[in-house]
C-alpha atoms as a PDB file:
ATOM      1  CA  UNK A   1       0.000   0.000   0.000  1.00  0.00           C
ATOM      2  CA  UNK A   2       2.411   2.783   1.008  1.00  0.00           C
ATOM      3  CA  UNK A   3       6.228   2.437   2.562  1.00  0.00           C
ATOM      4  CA  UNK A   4       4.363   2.421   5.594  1.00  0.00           C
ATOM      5  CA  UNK A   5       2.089  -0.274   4.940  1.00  0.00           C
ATOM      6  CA  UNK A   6       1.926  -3.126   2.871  1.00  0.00           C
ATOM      7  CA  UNK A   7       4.026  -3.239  -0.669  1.00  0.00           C
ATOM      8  CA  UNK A   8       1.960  -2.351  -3.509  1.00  0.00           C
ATOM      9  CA  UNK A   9       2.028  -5.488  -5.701  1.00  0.00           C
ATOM     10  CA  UNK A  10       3.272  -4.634  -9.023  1.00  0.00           C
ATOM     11  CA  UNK A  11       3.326  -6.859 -12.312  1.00  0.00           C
ATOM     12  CA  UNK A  12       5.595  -6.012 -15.550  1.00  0.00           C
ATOM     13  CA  UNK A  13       4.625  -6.840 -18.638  1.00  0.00           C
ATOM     14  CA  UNK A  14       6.910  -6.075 -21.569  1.00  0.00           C
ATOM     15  CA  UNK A  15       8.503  -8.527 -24.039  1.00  0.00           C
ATOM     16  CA  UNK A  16      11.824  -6.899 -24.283  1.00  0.00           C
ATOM     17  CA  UNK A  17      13.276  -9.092 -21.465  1.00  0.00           C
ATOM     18  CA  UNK A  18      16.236  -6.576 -20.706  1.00  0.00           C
ATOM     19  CA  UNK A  19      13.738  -3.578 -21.017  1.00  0.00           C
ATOM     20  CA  UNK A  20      11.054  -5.681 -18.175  1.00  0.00           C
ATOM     21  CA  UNK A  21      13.977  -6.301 -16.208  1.00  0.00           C
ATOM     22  CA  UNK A  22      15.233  -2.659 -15.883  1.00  0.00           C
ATOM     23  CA  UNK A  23      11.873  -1.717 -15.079  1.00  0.00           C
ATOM     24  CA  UNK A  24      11.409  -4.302 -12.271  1.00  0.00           C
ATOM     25  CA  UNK A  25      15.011  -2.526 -10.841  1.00  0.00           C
ATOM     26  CA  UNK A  26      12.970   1.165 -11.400  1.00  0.00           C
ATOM     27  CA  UNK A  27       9.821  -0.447  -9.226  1.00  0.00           C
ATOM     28  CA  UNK A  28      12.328  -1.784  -6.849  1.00  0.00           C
ATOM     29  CA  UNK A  29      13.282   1.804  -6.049  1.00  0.00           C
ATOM     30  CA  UNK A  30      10.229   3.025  -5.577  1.00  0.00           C
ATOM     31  CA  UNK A  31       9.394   3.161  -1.835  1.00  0.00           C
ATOM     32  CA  UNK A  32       6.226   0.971  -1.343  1.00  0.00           C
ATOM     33  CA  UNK A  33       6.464  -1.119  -4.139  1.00  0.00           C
ATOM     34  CA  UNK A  34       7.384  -4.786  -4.493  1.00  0.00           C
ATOM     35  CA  UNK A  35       7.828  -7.030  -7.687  1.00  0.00           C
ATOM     36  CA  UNK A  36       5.862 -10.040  -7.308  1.00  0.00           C
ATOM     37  CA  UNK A  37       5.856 -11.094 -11.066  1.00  0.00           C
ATOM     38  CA  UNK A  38       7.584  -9.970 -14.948  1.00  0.00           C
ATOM     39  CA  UNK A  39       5.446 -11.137 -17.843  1.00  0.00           C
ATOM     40  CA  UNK A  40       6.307 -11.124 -21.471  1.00  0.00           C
ATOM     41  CA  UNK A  41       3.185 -11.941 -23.468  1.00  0.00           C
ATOM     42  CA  UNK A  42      -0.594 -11.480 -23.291  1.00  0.00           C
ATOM     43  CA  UNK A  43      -1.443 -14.906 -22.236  1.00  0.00           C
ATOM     44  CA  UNK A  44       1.661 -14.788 -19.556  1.00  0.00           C
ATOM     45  CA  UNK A  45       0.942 -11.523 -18.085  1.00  0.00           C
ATOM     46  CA  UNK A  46      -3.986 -12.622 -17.958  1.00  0.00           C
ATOM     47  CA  UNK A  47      -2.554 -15.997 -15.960  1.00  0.00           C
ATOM     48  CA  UNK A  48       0.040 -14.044 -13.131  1.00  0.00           C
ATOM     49  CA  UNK A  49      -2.472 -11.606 -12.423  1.00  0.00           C
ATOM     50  CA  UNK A  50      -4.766 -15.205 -11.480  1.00  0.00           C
ATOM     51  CA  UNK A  51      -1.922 -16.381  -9.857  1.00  0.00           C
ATOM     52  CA  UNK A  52       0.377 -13.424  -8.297  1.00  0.00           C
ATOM     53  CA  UNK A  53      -3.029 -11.003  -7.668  1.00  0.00           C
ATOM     54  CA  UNK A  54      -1.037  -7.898  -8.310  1.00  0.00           C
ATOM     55  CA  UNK A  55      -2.826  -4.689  -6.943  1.00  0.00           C
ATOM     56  CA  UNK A  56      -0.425  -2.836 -10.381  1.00  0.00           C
ATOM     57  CA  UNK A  57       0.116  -3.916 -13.774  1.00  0.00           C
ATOM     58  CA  UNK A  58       2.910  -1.904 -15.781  1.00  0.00           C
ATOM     59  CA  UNK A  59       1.757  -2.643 -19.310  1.00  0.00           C
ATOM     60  CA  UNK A  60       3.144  -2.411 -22.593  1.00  0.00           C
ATOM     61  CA  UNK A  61       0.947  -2.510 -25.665  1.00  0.00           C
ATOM     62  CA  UNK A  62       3.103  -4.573 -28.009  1.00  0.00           C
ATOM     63  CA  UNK A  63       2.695  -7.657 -27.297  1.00  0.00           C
ATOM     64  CA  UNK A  64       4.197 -10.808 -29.298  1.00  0.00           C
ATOM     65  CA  UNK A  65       0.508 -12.609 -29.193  1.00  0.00           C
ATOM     66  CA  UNK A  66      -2.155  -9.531 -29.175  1.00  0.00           C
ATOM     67  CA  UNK A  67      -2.253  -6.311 -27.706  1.00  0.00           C
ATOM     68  CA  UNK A  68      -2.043  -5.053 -24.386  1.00  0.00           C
ATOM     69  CA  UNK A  69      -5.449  -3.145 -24.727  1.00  0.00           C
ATOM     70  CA  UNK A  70      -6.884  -6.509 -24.726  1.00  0.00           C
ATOM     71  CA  UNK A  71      -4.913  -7.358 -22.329  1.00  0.00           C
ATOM     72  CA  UNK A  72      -6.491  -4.852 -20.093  1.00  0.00           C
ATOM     73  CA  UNK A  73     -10.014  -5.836 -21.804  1.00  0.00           C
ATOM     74  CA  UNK A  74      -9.763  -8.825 -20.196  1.00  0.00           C
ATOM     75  CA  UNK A  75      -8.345  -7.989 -16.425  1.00  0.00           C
ATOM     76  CA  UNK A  76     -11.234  -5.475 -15.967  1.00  0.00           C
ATOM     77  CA  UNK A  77     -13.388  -8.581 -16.004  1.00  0.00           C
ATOM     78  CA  UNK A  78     -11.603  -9.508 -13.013  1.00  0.00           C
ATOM     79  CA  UNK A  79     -13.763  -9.463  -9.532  1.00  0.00           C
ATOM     80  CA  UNK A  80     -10.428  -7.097  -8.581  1.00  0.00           C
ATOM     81  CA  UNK A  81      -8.646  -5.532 -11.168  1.00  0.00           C
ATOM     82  CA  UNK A  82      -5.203  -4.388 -10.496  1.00  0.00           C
ATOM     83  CA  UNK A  83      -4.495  -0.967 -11.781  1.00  0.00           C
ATOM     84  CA  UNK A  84      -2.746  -0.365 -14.785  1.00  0.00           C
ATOM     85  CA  UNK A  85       0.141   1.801 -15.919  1.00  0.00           C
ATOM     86  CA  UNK A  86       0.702   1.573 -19.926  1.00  0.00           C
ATOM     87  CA  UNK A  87       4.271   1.706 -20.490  1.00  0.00           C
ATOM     88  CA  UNK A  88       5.001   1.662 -24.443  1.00  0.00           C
ATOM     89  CA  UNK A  89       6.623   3.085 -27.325  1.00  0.00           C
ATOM     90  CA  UNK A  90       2.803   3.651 -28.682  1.00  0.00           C
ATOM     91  CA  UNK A  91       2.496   7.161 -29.115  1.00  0.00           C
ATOM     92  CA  UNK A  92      -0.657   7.505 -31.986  1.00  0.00           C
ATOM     93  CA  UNK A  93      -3.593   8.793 -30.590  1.00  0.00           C
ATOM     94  CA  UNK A  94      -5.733   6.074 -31.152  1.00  0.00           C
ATOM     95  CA  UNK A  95      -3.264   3.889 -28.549  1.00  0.00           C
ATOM     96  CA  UNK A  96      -3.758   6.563 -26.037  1.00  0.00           C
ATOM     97  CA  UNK A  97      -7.137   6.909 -26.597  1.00  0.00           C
ATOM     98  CA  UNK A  98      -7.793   3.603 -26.443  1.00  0.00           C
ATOM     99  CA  UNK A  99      -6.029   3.559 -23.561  1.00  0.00           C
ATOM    100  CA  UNK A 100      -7.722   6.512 -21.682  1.00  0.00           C
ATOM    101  CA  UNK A 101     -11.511   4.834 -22.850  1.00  0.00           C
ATOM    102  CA  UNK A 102     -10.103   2.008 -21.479  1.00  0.00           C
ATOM    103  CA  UNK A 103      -9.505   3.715 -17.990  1.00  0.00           C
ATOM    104  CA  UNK A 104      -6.056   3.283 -17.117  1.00  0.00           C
ATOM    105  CA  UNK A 105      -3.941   5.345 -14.685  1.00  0.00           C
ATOM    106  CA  UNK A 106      -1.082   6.410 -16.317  1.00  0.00           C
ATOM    107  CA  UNK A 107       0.409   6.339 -20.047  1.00  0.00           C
ATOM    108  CA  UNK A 108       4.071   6.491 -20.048  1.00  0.00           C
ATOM    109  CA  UNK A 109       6.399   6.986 -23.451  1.00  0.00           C
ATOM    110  CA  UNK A 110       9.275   4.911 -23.609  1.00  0.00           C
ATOM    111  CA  UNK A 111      11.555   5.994 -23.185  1.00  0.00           C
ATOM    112  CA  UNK A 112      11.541   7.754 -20.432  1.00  0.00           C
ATOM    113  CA  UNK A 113      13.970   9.029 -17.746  1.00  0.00           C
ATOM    114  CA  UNK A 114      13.321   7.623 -13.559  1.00  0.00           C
ATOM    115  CA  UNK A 115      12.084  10.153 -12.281  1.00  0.00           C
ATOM    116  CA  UNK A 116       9.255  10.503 -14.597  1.00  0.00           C
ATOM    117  CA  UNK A 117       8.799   6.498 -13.698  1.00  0.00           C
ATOM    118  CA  UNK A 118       8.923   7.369 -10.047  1.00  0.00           C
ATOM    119  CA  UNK A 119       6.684  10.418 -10.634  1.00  0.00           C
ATOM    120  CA  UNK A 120       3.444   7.840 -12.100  1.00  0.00           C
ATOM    121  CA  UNK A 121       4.345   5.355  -9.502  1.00  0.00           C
ATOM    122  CA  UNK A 122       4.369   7.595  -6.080  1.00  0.00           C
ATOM    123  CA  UNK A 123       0.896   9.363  -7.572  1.00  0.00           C
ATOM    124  CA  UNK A 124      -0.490   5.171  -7.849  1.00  0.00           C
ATOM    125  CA  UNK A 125       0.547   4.866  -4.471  1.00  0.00           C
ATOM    126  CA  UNK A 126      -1.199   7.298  -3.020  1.00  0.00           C
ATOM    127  CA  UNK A 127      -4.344   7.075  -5.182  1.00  0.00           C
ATOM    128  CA  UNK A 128      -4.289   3.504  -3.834  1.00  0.00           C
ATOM    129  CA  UNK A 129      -3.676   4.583  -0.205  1.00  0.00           C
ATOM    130  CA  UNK A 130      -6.537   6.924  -0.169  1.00  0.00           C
ATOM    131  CA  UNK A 131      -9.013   4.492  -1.606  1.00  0.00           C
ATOM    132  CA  UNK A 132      -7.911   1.235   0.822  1.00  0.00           C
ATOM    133  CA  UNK A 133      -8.459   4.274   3.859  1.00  0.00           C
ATOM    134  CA  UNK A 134     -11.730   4.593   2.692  1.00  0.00           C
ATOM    135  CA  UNK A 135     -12.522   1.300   2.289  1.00  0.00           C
ATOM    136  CA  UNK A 136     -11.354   0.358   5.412  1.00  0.00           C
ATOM    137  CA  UNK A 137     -13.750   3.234   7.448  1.00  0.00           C
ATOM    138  CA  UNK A 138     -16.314   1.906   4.900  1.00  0.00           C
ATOM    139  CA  UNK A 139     -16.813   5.539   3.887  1.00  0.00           C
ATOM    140  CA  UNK A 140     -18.521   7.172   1.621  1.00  0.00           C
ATOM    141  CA  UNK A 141     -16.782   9.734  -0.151  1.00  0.00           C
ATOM    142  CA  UNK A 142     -17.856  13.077  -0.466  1.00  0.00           C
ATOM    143  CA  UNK A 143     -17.289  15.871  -3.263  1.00  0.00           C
ATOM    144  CA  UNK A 144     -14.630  17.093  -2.179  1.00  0.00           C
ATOM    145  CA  UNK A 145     -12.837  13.249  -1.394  1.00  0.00           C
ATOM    146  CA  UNK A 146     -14.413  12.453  -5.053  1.00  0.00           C
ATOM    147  CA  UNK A 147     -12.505  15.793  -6.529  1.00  0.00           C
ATOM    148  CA  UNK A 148      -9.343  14.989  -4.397  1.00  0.00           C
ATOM    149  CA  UNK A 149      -9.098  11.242  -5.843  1.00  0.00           C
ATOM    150  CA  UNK A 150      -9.392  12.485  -9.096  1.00  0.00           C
ATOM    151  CA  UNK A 151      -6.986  14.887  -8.770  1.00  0.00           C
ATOM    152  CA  UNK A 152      -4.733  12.516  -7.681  1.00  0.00           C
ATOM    153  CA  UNK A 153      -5.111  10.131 -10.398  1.00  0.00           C
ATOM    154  CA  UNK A 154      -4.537  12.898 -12.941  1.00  0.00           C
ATOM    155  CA  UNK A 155      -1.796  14.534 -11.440  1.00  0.00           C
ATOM    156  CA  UNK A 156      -0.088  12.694  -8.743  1.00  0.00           C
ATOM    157  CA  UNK A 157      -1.196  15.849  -6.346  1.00  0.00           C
ATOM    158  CA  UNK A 158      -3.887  17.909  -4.509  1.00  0.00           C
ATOM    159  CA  UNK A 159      -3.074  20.565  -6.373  1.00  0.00           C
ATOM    160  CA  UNK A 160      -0.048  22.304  -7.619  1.00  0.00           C
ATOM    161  CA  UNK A 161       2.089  23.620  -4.226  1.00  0.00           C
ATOM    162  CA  UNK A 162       3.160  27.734  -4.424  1.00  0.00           C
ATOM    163  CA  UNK A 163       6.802  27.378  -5.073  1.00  0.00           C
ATOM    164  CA  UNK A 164       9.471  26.493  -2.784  1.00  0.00           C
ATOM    165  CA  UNK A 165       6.459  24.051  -1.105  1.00  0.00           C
ATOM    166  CA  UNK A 166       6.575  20.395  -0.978  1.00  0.00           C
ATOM    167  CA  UNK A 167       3.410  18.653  -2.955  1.00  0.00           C
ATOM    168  CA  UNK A 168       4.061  15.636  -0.469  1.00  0.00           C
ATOM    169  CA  UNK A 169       3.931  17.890   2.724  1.00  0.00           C
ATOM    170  CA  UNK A 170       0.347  19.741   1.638  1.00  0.00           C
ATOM    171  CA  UNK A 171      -0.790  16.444   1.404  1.00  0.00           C
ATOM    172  CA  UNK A 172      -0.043  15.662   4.812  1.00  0.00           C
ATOM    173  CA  UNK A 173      -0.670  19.131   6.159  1.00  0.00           C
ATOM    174  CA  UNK A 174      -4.313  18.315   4.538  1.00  0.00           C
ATOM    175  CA  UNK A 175      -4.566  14.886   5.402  1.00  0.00           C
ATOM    176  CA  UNK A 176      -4.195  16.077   9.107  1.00  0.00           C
ATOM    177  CA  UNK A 177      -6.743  18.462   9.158  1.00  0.00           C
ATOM    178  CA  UNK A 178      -9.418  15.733   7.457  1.00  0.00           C
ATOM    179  CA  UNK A 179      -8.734  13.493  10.254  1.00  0.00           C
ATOM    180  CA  UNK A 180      -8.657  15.712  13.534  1.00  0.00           C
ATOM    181  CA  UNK A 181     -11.875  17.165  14.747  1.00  0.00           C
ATOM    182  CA  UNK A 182     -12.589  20.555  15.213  1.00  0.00           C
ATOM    183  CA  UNK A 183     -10.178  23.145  13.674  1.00  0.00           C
ATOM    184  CA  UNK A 184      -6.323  23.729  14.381  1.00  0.00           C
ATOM    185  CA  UNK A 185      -3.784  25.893  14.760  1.00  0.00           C
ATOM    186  CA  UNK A 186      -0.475  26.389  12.903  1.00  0.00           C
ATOM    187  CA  UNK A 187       1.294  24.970  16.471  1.00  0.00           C
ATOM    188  CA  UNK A 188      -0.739  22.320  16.084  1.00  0.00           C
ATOM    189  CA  UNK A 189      -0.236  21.315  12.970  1.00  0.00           C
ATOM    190  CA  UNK A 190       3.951  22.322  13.430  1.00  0.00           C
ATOM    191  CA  UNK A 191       3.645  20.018  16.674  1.00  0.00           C
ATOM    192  CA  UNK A 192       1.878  17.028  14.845  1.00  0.00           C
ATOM    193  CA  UNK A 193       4.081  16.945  11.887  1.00  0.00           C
ATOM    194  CA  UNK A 194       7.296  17.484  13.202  1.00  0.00           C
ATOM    195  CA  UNK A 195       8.186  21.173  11.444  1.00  0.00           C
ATOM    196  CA  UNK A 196       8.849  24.988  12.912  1.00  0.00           C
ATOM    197  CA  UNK A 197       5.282  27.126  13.312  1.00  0.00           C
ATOM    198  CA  UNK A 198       6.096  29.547  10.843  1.00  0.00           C
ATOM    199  CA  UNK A 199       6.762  26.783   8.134  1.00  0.00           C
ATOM    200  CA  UNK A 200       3.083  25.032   9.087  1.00  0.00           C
ATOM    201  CA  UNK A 201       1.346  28.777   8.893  1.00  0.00           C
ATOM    202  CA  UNK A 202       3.177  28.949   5.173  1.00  0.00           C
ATOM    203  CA  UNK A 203       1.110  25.280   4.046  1.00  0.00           C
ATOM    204  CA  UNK A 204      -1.832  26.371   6.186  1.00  0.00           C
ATOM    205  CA  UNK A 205      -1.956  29.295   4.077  1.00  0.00           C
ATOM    206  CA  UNK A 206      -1.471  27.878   0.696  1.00  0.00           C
ATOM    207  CA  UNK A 207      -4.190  25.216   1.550  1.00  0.00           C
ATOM    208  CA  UNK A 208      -6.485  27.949   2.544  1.00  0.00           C
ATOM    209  CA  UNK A 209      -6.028  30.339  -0.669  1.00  0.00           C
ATOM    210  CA  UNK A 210      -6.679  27.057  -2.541  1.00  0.00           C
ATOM    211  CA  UNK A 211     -10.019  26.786  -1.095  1.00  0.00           C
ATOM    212  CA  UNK A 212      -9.092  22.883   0.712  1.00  0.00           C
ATOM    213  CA  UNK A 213      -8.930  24.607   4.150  1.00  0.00           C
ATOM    214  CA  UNK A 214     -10.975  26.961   5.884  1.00  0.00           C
ATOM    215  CA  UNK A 215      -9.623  29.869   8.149  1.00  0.00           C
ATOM    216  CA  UNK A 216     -11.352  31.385  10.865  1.00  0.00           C
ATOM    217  CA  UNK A 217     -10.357  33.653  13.623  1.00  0.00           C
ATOM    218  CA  UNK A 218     -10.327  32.978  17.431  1.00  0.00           C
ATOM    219  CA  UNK A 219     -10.758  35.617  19.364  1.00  0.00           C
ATOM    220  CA  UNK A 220      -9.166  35.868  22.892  1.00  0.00           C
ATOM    221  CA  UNK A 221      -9.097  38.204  25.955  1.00  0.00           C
ATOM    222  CA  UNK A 222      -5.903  39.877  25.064  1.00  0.00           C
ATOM    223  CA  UNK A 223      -3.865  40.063  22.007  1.00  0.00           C
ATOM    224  CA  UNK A 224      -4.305  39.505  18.833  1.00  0.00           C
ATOM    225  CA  UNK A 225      -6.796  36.959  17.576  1.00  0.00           C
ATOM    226  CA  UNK A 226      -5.797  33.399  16.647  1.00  0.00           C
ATOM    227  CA  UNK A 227      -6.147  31.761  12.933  1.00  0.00           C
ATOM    228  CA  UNK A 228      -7.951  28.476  13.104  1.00  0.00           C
ATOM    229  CA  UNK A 229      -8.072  26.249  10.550  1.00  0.00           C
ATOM    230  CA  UNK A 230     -10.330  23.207   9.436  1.00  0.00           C
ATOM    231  CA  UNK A 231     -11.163  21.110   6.101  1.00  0.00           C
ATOM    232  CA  UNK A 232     -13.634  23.535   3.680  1.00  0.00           C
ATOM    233  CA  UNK A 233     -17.053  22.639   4.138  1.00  0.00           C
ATOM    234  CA  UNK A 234     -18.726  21.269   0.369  1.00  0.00           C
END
């Protein structure tokens, strides 16, 4: 699931062998990822996911005995289809829109440089993360979690961080605030995270001009009044 949690279970499929194995040494990297199968045809790749149940397929659409669109044809039949990742030299729009119809994650161009790999696989992740939390609350997801998952499909994050901010710390910043009740203060936040007050106020901020987070104002006996914060009503 996450480098906290369980692996996420990934299958390659590509029938360059030295290409699929580079690729399984580019998952390997990937915190929260695990290898637990490399495929190189159709048929191969339809009986690991029976047998190896990955929760990610990395896919390539040239195939030596059919396609890999039919390939994913076939493994959204499945009572649990894994994700999929197209990775292929297919560039023509009717590949990719093929692909898109077909609803997969990600569409990467070979070739392609690691951190662009890293880049699809750390947005999977947390996609995946997201929806096994809500599963496991049995929750129902609201606008804003339906916007947010979304999001995260199509771009890896919540939404593009003011610069000189860290995509990965809004999320947590954010993720925070949807799981405390009540509202919070930047010394909360700073003391729950692990960073300085004025460095919480700065993603507080951000998250608030964005519209994620609401602000409001606490007003005391003395002094000046202190900013609260909570997740925006929708």
């Amino acid at each position: 699931m996450t480098d906290d949690g369980a692996p996420i279970r990934t299958l390659i499929v590509d029938d360059d062998f030295r290409v699929a194995e580079i690729h399984a040494g580019f998952v390997w990297k990937v915190p929260g990822f695990e290898v637990v199968g490399i495929a190189h045809s159709a048929a191969d790749a339809l009986e690991q996911v029976h047998t190896a149940h990955p929760d990610l397929v990395l896919l390539d659409l040239y195939l030596p005995d059919g396609s890999g669109l039919d390939v994913i044809r076939r493994l959204a039949e499945e009572p649990s289809p894994p994700g999929v990742i197209v990775i292929s030299a297919a560039r023509d729009l009717a590949h990719v829109r093929a692909a898109i119809a077909q609803g997969v994650v990600h569409y990467l161009v070979k070739p392609f440089r690691f951190a662009a790999f890293s880049e699809r696989l750390t947005a999977f992740r947390d996609l995946h993360r997201r929806l096994e939390d809500l599963d496991s609350r049995r929750a129902e997801a609201d606008q804003h979690e339906v916007d947010g998952l979304f999001q995260l499909m199509r771009t890896g994050t919540i939404a593009t961080p003011p610069k000189g901010l860290s995509a990965e710390t809004m999320r947590a910043v954010r993720d925070l605030l949807r799981t405390t009740a009540g509202d919070v203060s930047a010394s909360d936040v700073a003391q729950s995270l692990g960073m300085s007050r004025p460095t919480a106020q700065r993603y507080l901020s951000a998250l608030a001009q964005q519209g994620v987070i609401e602000m409001r104002l606490r007003y005391g006996t003395t002094g000046r009044p202190e900013h609260r914060y909570r997740i925006a009503a929708k």
